[in-house]
C-alpha atoms as a PDB file:
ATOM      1  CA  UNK A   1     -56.731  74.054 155.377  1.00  0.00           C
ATOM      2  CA  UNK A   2     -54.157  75.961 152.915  1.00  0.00           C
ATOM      3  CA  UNK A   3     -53.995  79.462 153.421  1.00  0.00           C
ATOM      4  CA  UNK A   4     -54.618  80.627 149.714  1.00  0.00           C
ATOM      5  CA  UNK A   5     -56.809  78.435 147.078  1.00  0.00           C
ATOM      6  CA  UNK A   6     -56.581  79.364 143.402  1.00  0.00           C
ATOM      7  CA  UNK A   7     -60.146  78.072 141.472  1.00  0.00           C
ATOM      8  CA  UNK A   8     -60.888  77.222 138.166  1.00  0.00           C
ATOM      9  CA  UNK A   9     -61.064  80.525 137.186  1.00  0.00           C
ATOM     10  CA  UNK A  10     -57.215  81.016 138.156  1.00  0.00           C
ATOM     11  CA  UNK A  11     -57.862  83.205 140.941  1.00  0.00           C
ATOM     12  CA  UNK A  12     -55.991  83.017 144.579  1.00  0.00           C
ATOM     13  CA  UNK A  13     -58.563  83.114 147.312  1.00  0.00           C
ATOM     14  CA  UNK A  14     -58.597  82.600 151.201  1.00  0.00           C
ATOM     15  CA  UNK A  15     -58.700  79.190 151.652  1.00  0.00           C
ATOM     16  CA  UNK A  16     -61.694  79.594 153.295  1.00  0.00           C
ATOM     17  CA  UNK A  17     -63.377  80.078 150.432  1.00  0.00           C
ATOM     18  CA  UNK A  18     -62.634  76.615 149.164  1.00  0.00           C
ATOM     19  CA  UNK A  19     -64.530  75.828 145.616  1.00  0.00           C
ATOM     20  CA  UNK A  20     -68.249  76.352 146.785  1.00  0.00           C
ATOM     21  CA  UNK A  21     -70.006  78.773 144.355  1.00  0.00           C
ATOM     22  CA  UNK A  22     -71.678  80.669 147.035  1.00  0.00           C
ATOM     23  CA  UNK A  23     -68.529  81.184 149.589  1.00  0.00           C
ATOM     24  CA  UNK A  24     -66.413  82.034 146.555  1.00  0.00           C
ATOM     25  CA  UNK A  25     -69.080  85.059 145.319  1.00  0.00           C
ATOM     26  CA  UNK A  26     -69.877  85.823 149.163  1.00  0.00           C
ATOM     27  CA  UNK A  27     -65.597  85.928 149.963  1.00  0.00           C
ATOM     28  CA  UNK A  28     -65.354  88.232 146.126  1.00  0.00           C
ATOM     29  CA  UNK A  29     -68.276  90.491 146.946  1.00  0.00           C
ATOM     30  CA  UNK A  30     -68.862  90.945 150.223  1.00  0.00           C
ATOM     31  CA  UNK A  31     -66.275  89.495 153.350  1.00  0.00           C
ATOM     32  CA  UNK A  32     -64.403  92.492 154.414  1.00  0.00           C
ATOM     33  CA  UNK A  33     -65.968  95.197 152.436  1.00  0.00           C
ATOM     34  CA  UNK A  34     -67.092  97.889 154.536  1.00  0.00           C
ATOM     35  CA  UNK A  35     -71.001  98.105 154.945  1.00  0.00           C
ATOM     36  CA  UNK A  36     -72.725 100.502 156.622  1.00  0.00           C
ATOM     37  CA  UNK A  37     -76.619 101.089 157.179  1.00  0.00           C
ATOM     38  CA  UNK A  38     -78.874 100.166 160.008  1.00  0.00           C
ATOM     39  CA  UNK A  39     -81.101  98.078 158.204  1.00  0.00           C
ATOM     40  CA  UNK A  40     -77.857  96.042 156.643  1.00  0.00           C
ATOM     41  CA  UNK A  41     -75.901  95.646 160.156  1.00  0.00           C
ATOM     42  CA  UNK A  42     -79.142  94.542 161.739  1.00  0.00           C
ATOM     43  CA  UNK A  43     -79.430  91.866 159.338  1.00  0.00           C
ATOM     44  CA  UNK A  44     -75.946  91.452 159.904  1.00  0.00           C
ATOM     45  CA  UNK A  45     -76.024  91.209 163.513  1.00  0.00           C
ATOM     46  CA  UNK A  46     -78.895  88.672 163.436  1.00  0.00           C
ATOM     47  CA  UNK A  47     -77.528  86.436 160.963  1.00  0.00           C
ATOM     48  CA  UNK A  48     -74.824  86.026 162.506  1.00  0.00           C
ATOM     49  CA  UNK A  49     -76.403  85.097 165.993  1.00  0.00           C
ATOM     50  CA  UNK A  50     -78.137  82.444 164.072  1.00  0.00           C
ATOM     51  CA  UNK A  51     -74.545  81.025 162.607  1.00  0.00           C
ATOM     52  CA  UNK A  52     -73.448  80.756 166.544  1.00  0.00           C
ATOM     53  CA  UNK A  53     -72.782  76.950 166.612  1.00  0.00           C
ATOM     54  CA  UNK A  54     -72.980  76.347 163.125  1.00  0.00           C
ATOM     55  CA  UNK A  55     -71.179  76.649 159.823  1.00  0.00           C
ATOM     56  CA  UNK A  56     -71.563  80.128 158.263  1.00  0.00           C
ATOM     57  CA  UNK A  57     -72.343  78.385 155.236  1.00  0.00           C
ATOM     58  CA  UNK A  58     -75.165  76.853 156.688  1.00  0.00           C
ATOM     59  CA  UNK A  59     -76.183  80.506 157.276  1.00  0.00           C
ATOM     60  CA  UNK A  60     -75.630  82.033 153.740  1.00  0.00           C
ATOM     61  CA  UNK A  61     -76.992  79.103 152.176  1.00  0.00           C
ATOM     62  CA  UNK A  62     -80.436  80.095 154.284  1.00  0.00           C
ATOM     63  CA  UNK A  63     -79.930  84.122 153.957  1.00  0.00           C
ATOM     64  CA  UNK A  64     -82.981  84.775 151.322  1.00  0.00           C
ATOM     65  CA  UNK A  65     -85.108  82.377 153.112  1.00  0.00           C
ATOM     66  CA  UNK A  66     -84.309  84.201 156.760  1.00  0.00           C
ATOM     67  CA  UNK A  67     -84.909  87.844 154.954  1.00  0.00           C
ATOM     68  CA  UNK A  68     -88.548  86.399 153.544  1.00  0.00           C
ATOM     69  CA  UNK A  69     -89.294  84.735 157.430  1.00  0.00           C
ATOM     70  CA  UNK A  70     -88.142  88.355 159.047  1.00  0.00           C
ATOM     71  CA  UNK A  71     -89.540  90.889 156.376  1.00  0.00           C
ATOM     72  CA  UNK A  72     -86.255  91.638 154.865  1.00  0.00           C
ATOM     73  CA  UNK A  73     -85.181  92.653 158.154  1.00  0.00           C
ATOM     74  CA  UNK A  74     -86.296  95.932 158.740  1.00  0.00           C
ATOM     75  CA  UNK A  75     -85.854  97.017 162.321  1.00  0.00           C
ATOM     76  CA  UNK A  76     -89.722  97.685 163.226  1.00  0.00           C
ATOM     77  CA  UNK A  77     -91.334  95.340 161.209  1.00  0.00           C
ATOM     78  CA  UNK A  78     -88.873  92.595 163.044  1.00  0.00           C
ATOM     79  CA  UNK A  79     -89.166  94.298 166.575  1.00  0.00           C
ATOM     80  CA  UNK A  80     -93.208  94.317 166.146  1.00  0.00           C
ATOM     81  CA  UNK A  81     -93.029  89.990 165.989  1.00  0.00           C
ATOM     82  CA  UNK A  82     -95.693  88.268 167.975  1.00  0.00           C
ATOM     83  CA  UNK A  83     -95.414  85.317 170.014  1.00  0.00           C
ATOM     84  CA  UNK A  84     -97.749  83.865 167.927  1.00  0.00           C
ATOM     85  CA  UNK A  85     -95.368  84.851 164.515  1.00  0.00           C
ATOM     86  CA  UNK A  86     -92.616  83.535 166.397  1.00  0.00           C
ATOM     87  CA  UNK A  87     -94.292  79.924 166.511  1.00  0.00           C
ATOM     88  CA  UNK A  88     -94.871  80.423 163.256  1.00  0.00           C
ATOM     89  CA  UNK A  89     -91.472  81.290 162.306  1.00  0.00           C
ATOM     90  CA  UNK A  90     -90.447  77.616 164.475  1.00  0.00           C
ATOM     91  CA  UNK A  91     -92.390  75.915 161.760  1.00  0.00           C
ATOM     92  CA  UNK A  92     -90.352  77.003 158.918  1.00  0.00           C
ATOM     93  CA  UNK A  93     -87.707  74.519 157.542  1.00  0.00           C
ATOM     94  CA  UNK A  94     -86.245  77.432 155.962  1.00  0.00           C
ATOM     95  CA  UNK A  95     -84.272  78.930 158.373  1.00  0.00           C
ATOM     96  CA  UNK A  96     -82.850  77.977 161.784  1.00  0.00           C
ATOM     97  CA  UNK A  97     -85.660  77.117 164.131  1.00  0.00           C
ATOM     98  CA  UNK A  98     -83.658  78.047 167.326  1.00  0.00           C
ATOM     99  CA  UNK A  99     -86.527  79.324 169.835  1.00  0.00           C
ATOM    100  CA  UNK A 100     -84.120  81.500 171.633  1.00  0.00           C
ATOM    101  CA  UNK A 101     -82.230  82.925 168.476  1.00  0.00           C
ATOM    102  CA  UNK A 102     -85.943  83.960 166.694  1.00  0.00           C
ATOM    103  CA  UNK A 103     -86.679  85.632 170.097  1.00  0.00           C
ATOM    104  CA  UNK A 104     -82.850  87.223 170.690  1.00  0.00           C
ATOM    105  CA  UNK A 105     -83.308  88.426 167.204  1.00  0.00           C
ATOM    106  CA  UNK A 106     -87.489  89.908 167.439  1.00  0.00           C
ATOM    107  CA  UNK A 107     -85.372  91.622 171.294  1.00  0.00           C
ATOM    108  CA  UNK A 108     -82.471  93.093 169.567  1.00  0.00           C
ATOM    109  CA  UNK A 109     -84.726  94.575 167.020  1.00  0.00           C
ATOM    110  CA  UNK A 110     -87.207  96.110 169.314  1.00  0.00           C
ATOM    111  CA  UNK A 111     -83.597  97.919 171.204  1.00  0.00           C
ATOM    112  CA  UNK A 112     -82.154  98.763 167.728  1.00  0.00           C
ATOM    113  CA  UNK A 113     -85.262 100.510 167.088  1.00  0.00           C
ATOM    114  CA  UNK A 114     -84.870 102.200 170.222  1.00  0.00           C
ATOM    115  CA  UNK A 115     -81.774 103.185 169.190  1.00  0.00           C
ATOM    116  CA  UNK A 116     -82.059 104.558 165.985  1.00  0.00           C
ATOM    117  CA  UNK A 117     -86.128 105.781 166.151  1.00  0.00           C
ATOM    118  CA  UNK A 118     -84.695 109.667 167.114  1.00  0.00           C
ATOM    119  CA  UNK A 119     -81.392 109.180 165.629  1.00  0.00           C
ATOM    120  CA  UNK A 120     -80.896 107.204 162.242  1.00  0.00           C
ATOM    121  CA  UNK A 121     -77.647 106.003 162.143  1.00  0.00           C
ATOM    122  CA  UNK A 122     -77.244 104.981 165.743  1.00  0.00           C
ATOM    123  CA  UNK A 123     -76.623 101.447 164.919  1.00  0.00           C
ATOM    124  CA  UNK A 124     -74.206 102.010 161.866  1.00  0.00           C
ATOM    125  CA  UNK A 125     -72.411 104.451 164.306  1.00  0.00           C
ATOM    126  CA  UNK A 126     -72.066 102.271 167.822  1.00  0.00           C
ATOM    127  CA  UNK A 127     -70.794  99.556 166.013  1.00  0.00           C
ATOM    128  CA  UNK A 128     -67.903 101.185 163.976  1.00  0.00           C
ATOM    129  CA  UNK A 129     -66.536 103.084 166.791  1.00  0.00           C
ATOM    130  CA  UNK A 130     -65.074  99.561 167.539  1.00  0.00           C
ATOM    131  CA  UNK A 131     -63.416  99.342 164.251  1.00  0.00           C
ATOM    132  CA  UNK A 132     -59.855  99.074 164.943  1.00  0.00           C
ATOM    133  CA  UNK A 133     -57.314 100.857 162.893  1.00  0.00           C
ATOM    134  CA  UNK A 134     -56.430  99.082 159.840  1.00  0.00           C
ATOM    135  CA  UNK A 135     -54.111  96.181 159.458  1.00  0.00           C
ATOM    136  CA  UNK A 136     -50.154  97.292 158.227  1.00  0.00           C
ATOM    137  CA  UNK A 137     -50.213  93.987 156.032  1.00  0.00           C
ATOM    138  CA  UNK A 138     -52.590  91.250 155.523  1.00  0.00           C
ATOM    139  CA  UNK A 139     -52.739  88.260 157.948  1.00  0.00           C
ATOM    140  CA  UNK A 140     -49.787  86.001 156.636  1.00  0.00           C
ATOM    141  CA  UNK A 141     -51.684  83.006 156.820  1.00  0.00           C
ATOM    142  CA  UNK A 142     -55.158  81.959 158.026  1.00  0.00           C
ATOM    143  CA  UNK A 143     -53.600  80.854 161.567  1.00  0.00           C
ATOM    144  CA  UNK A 144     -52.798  85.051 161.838  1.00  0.00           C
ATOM    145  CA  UNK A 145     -56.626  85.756 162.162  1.00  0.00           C
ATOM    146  CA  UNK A 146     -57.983  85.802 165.445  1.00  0.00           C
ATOM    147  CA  UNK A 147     -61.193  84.897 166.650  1.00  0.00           C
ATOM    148  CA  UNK A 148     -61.525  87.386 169.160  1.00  0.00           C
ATOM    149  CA  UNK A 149     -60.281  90.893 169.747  1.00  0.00           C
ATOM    150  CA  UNK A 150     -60.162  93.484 172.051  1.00  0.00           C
ATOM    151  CA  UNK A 151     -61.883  95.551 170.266  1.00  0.00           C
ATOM    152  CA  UNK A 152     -65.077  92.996 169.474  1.00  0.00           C
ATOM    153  CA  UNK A 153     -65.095  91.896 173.146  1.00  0.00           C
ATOM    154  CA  UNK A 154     -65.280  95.950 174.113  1.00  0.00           C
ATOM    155  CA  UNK A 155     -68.283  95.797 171.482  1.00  0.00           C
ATOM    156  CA  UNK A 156     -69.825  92.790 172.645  1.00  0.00           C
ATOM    157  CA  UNK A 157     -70.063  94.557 176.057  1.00  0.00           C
ATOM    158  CA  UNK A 158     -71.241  97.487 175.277  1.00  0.00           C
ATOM    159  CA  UNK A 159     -74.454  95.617 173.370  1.00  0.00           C
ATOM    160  CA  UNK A 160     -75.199  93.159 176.355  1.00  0.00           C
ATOM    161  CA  UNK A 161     -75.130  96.283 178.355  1.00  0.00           C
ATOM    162  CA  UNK A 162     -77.820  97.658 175.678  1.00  0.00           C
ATOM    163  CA  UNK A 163     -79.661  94.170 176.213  1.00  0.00           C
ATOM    164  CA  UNK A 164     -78.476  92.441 172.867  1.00  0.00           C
ATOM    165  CA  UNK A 165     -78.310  88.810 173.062  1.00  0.00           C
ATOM    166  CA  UNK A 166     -75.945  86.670 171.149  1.00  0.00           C
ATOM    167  CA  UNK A 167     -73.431  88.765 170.551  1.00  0.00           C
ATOM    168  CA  UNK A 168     -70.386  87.184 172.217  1.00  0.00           C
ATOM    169  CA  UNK A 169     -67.130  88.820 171.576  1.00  0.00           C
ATOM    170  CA  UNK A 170     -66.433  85.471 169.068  1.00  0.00           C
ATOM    171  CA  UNK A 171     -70.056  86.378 166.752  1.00  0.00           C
ATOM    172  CA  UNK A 172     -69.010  89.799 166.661  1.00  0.00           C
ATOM    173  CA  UNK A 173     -65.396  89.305 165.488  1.00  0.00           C
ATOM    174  CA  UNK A 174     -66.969  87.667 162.999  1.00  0.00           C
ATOM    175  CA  UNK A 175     -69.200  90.608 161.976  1.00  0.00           C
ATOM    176  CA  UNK A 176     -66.411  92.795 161.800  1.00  0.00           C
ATOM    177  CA  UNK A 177     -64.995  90.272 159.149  1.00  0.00           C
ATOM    178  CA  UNK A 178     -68.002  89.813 157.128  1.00  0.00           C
ATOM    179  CA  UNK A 179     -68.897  93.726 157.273  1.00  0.00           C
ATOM    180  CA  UNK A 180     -65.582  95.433 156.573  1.00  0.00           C
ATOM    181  CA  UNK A 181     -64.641  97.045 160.038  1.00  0.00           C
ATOM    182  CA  UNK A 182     -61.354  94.639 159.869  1.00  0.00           C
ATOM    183  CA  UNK A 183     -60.014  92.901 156.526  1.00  0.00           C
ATOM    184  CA  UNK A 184     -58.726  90.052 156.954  1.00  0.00           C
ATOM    185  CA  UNK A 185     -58.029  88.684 153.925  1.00  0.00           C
ATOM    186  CA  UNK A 186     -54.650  86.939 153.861  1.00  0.00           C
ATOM    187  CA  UNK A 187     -51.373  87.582 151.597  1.00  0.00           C
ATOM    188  CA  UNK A 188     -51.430  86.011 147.980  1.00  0.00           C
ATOM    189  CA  UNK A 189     -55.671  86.250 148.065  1.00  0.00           C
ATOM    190  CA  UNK A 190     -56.565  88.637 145.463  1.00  0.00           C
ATOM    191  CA  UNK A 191     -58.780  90.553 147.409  1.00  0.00           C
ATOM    192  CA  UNK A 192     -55.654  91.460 150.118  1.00  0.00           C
ATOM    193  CA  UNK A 193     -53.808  92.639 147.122  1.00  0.00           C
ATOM    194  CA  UNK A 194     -56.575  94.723 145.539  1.00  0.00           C
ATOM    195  CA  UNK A 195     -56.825  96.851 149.369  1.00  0.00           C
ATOM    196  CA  UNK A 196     -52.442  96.852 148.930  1.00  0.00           C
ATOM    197  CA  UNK A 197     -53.163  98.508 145.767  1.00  0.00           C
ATOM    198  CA  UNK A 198     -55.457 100.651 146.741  1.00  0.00           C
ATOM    199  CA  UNK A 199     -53.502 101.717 150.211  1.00  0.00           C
ATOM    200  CA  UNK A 200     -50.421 102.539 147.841  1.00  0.00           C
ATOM    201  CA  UNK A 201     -52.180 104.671 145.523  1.00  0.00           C
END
């Protein structure tokens, strides 16, 4: 896979990104642009437990129809899942009907809620004290990225400790990417020169 694509539109992307409509607005809008929220890095977290084994387009392609199945993932309303809406939820051809991802994700609700019942924020907070300090330069080339870290296996740790499931150290490199803590967009995409530009101003 190239490094850099440039579309129709004449614009240099991560390869990654390739020519699919959705990847190119999801790499544009949203892959390594800080988020923050509890609500947001729940969904975050979730979604990309489901992806674990599969393509994250697979995921993205599947996003709306996963925020309708879990109630636009709000922590309690996900956390307060029956067994009997979780056979429901195995029924729907809309999302991924992975028995122990719908109950991993219904668990690490009800502990996020734990979390962040007394102390909104919590979530936002735990996970971006593992942001590392940002990159001198962009990644030369997509073989610079790495799919694990220190820094996400240190997080992954401290959520199994919490009782989170699916969140290997590889998922949640991966949500570091897609939520901003690290950018990792590489030299000649535009998006790594927009950040130079900004970090030189």
């Amino acid at each position: 896979m190239a490094s850099v694509v440039t579309g129709d539109d004449g614009v240099a992307r991560c390869g990654w990104a390739g020519t699919d409509a959705e990847y190119t607005r999801y790499h544009d809008e949203e892959w390594g642009t800080p988020l923050h929220g509890d609500r947001p890095l729940f969904e975050k977290i979730s979604l990309e437990g489901f992806q674990a084994g599969l393509s994250w387009i697979t995921i993205l392609r599947r996003r709306e129809n996963f925020r309708a199945a879990f109630h636009g993932f709000d922590i309690a309303r996900v956390a307060a899942l029956t067994p009997a809406e979780a056979d429901e939820l195995m029924l729907d051809t809309g999302i991924i009907r992975n028995r122990a991802k719908i109950e991993a994700t219904i668990g690490n609700a009800a502990i996020t809620l734990g979390l962040v019942r007394d102390h909104p924020g919590a979530l936002d907070e735990l996970l971006w004290s593992f942001a590392p300090s940002p990159r001198a330069a962009p990644p030369a080339t997509l073989a610079d990225i790495p799919a694990v870290t220190p820094e996400s296996t240190a997080m992954s740790r401290a959520l199994r400790a919490l009782g989170f499931r699916f969140v290997g150290p590889t998922t949640l490199y991966a949500l570091m990417q897609s939520s901003g803590m690290v950018d990792d967009h590489v030299a000649g995409c535009f998006r790594a020169a927009e950040a130079g530009a900004v970090g030189a101003a």
